[in-house]
C-alpha atoms as a PDB file:
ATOM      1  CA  UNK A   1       0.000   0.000   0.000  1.00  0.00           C
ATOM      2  CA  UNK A   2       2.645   2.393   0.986  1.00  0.00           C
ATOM      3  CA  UNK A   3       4.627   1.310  -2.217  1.00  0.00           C
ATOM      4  CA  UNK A   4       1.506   2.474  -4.271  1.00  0.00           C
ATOM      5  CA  UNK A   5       0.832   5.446  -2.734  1.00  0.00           C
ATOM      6  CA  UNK A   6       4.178   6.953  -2.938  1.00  0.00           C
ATOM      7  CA  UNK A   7       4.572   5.959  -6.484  1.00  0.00           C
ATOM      8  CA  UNK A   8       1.155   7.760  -7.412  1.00  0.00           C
ATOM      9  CA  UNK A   9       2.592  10.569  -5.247  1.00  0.00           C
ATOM     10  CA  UNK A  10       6.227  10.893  -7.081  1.00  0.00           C
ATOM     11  CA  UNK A  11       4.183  10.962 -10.323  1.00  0.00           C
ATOM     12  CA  UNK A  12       2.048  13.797  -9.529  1.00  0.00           C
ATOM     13  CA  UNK A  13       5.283  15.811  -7.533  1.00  0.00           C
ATOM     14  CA  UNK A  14       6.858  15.264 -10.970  1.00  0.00           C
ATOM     15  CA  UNK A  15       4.608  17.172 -13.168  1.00  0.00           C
ATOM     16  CA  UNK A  16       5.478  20.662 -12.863  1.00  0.00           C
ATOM     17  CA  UNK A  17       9.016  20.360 -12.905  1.00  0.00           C
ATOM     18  CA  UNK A  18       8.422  18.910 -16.406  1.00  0.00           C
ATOM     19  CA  UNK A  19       6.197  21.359 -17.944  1.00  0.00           C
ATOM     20  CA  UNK A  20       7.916  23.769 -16.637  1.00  0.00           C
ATOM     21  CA  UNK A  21      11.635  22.253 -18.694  1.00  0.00           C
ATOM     22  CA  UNK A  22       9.496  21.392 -21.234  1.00  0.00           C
ATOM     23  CA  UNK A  23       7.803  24.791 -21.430  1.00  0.00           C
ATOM     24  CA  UNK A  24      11.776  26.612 -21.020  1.00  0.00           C
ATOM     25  CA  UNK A  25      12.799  24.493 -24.325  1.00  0.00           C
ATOM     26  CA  UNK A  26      10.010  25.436 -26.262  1.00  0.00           C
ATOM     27  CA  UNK A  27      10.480  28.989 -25.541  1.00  0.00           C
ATOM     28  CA  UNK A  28      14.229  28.920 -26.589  1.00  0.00           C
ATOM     29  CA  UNK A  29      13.505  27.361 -29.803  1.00  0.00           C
ATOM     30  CA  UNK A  30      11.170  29.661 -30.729  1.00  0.00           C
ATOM     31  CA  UNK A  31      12.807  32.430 -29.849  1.00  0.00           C
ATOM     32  CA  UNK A  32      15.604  31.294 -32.043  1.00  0.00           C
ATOM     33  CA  UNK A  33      13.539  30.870 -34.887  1.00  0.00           C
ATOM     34  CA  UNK A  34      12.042  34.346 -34.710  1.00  0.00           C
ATOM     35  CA  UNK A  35      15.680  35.230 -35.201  1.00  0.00           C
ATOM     36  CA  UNK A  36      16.159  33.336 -38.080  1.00  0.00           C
ATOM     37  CA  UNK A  37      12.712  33.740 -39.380  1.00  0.00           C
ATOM     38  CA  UNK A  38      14.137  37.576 -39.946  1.00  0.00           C
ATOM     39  CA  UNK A  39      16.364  36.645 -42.968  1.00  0.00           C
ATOM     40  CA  UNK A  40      14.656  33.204 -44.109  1.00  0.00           C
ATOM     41  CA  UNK A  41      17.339  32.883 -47.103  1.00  0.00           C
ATOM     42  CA  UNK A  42      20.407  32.967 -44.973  1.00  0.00           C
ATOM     43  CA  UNK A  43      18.857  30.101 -42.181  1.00  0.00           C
ATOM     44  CA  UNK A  44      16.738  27.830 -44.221  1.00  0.00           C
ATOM     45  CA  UNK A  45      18.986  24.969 -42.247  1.00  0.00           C
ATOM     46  CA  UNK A  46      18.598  26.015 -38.932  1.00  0.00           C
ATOM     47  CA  UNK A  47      14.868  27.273 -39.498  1.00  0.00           C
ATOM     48  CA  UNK A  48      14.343  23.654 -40.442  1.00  0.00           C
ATOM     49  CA  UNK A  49      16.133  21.696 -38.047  1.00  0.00           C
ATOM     50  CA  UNK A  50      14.804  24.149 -35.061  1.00  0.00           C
ATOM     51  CA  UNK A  51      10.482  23.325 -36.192  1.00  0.00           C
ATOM     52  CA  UNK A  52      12.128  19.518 -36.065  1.00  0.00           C
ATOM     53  CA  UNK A  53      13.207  19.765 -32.823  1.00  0.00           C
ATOM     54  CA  UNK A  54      10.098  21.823 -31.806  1.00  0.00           C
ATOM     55  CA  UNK A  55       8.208  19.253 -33.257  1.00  0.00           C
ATOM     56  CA  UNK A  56       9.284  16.184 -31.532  1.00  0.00           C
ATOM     57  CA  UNK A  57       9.320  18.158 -28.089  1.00  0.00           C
ATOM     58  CA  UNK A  58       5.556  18.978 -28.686  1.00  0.00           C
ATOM     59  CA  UNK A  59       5.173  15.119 -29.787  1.00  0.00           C
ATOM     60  CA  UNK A  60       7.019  13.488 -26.735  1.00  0.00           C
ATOM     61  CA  UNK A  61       4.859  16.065 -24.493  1.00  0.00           C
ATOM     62  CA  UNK A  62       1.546  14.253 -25.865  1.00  0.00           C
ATOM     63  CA  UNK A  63       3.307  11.206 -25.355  1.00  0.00           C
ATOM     64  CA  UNK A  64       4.348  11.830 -21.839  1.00  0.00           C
ATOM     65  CA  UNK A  65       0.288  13.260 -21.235  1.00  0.00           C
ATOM     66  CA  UNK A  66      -0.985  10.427 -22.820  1.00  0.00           C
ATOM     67  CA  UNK A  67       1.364   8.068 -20.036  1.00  0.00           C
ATOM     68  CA  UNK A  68       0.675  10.046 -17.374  1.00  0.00           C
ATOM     69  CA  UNK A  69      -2.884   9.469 -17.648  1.00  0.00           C
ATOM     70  CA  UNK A  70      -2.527   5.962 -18.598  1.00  0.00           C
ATOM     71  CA  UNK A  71      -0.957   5.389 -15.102  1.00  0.00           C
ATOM     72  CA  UNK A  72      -2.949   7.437 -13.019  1.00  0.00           C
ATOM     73  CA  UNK A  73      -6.020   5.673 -14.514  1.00  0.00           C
ATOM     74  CA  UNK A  74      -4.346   2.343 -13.245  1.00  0.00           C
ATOM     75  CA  UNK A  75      -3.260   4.031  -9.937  1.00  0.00           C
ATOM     76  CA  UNK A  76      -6.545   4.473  -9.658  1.00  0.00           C
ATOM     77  CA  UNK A  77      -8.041   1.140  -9.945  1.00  0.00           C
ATOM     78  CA  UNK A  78      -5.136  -0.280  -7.875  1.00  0.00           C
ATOM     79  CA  UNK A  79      -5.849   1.553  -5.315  1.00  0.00           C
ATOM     80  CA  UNK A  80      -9.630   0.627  -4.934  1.00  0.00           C
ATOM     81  CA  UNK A  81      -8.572  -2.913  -5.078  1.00  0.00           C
ATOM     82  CA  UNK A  82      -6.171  -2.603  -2.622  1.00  0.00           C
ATOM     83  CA  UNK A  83      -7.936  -0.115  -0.171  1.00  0.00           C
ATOM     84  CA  UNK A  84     -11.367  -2.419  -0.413  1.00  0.00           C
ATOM     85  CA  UNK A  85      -9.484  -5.601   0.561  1.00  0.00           C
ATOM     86  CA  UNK A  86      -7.821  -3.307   3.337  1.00  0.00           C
ATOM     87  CA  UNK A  87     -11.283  -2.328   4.768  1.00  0.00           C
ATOM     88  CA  UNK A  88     -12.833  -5.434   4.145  1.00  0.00           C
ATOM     89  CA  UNK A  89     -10.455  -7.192   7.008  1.00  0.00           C
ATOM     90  CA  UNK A  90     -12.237  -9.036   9.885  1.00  0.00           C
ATOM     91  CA  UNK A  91     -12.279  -7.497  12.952  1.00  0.00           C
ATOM     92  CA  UNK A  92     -10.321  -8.738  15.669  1.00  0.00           C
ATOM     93  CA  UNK A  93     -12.669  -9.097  18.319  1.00  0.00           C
ATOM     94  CA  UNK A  94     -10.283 -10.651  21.208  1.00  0.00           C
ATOM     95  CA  UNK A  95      -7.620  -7.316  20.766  1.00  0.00           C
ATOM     96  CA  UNK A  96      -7.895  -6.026  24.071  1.00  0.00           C
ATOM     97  CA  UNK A  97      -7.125  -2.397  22.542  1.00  0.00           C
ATOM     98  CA  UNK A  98     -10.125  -2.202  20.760  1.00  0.00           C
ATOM     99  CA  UNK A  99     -12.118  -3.778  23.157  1.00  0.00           C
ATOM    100  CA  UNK A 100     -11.150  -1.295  25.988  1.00  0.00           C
ATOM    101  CA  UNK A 101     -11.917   1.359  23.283  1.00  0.00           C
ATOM    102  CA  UNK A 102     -15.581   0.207  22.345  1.00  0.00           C
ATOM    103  CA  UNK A 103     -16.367  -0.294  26.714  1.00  0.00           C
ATOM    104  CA  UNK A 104     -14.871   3.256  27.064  1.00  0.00           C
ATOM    105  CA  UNK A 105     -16.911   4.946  24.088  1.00  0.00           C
ATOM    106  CA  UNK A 106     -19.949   3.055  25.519  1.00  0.00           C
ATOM    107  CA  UNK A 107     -19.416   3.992  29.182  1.00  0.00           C
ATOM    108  CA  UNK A 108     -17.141   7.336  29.259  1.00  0.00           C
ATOM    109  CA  UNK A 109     -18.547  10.941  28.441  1.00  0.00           C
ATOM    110  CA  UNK A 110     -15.926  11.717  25.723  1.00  0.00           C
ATOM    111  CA  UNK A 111     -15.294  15.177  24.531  1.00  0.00           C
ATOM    112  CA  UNK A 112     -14.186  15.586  20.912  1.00  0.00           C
ATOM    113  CA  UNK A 113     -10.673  15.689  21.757  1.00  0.00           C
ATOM    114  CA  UNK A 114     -10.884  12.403  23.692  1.00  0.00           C
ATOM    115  CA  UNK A 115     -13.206  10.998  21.480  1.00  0.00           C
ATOM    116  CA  UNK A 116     -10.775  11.785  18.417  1.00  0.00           C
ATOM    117  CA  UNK A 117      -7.602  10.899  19.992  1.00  0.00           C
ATOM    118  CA  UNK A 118      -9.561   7.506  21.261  1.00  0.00           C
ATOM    119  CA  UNK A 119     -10.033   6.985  17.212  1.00  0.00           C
ATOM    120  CA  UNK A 120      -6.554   7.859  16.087  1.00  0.00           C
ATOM    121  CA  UNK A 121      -5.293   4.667  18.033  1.00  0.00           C
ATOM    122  CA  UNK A 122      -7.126   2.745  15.334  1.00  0.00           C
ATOM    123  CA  UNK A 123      -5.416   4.630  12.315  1.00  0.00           C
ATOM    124  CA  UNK A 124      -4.959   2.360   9.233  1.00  0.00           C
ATOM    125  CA  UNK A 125      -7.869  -0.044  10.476  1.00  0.00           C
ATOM    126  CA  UNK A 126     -10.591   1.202   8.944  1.00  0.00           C
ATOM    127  CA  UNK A 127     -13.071  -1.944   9.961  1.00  0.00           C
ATOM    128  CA  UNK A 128     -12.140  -1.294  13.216  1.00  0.00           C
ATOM    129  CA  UNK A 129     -12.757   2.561  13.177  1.00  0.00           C
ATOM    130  CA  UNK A 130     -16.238   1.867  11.436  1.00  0.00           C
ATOM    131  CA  UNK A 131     -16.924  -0.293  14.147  1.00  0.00           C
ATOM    132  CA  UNK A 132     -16.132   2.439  16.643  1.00  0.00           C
ATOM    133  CA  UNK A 133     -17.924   5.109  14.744  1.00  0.00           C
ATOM    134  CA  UNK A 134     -21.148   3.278  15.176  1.00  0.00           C
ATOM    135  CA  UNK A 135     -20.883   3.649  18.634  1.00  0.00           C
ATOM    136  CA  UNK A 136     -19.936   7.203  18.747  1.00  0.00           C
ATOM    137  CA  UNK A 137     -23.022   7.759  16.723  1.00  0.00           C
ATOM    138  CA  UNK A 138     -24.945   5.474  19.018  1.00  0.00           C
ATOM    139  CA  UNK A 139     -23.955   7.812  21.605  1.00  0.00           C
ATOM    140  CA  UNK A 140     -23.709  10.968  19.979  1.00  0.00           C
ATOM    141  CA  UNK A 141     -20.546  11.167  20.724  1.00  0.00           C
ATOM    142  CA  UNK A 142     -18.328  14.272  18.463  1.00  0.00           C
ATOM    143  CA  UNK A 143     -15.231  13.611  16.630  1.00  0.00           C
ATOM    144  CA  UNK A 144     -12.753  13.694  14.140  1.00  0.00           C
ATOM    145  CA  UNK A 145     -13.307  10.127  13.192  1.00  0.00           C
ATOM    146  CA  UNK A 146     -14.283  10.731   9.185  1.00  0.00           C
ATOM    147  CA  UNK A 147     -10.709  11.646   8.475  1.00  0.00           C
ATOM    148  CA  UNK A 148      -9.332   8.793   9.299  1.00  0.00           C
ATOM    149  CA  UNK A 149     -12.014   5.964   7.114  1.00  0.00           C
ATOM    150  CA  UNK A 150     -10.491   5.388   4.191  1.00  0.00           C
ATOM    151  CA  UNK A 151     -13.372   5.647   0.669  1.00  0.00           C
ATOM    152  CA  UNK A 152     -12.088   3.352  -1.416  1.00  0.00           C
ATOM    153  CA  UNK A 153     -14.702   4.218  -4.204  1.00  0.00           C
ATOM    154  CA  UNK A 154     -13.927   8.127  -3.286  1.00  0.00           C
ATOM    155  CA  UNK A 155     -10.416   7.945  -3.862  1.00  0.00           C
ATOM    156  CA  UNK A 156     -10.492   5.528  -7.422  1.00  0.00           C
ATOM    157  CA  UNK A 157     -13.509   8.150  -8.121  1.00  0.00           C
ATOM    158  CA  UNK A 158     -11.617  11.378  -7.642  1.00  0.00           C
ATOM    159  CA  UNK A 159      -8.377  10.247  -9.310  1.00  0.00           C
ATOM    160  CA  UNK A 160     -10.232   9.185 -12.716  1.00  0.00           C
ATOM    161  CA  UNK A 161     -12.260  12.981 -12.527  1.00  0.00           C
ATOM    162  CA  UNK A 162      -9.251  14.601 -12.634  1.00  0.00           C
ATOM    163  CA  UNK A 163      -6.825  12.121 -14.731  1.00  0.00           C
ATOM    164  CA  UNK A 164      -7.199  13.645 -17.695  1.00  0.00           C
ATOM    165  CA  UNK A 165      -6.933  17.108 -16.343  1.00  0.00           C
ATOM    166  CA  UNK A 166      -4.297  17.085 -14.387  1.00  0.00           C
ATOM    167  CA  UNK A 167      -2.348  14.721 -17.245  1.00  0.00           C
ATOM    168  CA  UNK A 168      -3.369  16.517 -21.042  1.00  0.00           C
ATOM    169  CA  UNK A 169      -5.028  19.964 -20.043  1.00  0.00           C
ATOM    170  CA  UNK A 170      -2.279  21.690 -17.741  1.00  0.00           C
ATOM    171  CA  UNK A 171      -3.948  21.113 -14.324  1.00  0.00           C
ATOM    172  CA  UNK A 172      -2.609  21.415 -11.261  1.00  0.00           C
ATOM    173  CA  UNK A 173      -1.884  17.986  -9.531  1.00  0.00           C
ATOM    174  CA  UNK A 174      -1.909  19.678  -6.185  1.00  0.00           C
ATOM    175  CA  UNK A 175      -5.097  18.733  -4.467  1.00  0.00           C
ATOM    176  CA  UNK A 176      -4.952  15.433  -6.347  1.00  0.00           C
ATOM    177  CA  UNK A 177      -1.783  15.006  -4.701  1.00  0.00           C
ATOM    178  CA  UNK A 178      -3.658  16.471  -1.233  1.00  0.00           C
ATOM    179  CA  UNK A 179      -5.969  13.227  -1.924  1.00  0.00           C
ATOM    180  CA  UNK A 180      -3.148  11.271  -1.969  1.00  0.00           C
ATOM    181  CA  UNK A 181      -1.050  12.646   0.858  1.00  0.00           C
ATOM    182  CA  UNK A 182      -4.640  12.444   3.252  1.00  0.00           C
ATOM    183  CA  UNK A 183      -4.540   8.565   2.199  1.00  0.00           C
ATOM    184  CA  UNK A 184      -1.773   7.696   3.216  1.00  0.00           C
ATOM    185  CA  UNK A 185      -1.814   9.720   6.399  1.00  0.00           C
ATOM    186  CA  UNK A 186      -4.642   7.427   7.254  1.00  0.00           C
ATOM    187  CA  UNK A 187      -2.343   4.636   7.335  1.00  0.00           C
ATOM    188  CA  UNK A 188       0.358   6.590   9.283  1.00  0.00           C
ATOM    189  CA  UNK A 189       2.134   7.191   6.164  1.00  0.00           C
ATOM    190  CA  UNK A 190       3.626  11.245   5.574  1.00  0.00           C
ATOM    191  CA  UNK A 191       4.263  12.206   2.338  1.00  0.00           C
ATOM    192  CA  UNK A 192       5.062  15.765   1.523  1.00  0.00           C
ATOM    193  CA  UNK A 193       2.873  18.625   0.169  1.00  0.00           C
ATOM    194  CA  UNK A 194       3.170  19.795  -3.081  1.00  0.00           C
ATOM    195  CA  UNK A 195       3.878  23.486  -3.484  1.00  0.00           C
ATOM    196  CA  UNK A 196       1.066  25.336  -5.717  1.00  0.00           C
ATOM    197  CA  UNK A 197       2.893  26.384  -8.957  1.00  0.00           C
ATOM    198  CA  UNK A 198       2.439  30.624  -9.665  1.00  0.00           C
ATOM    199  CA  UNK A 199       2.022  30.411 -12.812  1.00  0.00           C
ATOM    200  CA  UNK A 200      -0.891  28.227 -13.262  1.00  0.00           C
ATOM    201  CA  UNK A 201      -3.251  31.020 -11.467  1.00  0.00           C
ATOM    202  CA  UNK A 202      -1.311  33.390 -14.209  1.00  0.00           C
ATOM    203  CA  UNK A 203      -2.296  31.653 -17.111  1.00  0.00           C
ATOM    204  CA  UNK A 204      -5.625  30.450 -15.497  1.00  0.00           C
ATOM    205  CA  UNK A 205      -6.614  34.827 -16.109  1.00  0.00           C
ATOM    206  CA  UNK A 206      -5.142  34.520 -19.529  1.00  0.00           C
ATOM    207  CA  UNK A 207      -1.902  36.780 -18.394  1.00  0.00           C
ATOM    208  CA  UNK A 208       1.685  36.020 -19.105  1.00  0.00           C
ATOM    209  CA  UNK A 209       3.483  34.342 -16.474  1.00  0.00           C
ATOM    210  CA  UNK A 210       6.301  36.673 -14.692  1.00  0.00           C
ATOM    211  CA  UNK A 211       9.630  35.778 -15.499  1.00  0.00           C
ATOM    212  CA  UNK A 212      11.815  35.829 -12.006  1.00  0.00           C
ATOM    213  CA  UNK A 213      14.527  38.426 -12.474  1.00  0.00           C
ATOM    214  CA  UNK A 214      12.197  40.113 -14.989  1.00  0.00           C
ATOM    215  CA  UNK A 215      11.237  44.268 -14.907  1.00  0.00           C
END
């Protein structure tokens, strides 16, 4: 599971970077072939070896897109698979842990504190934490339980809405990647936070992006 999650993670962390190299190439090249686009006769060459080059950039980024989505599509159904057999486990009745945890919840008046830091002993055991929602419910007892039950359905759900997105239309990965790092949180797993890239809310309100350095 951990394997899984970190891969899907890397993959989404690795986005940006690329578009952004990918984006820094393009720009060189066709800034070179304005200048050579200025006396057509003397560069016929270069004009045509510099569109070649632009050219197979532009085709290995629909390539890499079309991967990208490819994968997080299977990430996606990997996931469920794995998540549902994860919350599909028995419950084991005879752990004295959760069986001091279900008398308390039944017996105690919890606060939401308590009642949440009662839960987060049961992180990554999602049967178990179901179990011990029921009875927080039974006794209307508030707490911070939700964020730790893993949605296998959810997750597969949210990653194939925003596959092709995030993969072919410039998306941000970042709350996919918030998805992801919540996941694996639930299963005491801490994966780091993407940073929100500038330039995406530039474009997003049709502007140029600001080049650092740049008056």
């Amino acid at each position: 599971m951990r394997k899984q999650l970190e891969q899907l993670h890397n993959l989404l962390a690795g986005i940006q970077p690329e578009r952004r190299t990918i984006k820094s190439q393009l720009s060189a090249l066709e800034a070179q072939l304005k200048k050579y686009d200025k006396v057509p006769d003397d560069f016929a060459y270069e004009i045509k070896t510099t569109k070649a080059k632009i050219s197979e950039l532009r085709t290995a980024q629909n390539a890499r897109s079309m991967s990208i989505h490819k994968t997080l599509l299977e990430a996606a159904q990997e996931l469920e698979t794995l998540l549902s057999d994860e919350v599909k486990r028995p419950v084991d009745l005879t752990d004295t842990k959760f069986a001091n945890a279900m008398q308390l919840a039944s017996l105690a008046t919890l606060d939401h504190n308590q009642a949440t830091s009662l839960a987060e002993q049961f992180r990554g055991n999602t049967p178990a934490l179901r179990l011990l929602k029921s009875k927080f419910q039974e006794r209307e007892i508030s707490s911070g339980i939700d964020e730790l039950i893993v949605d296998p359905m959810g997750i597969k759900t949210a990653i194939e809405n925003n596959a092709f997105h995030v993969s072919s239309q410039g998306g941000s990965p970042v709350e996919l990647a918030k998805l992801i790092g919540k996941t694996a949180k639930q299963f005491g797993v801490d994966l780091p936070e993407l940073e929100t890239d500038p330039g995406i809310a530039w474009e997003a309100a049709g502007l140029p992006v600001p080049v650092p350095g740049a008056k």
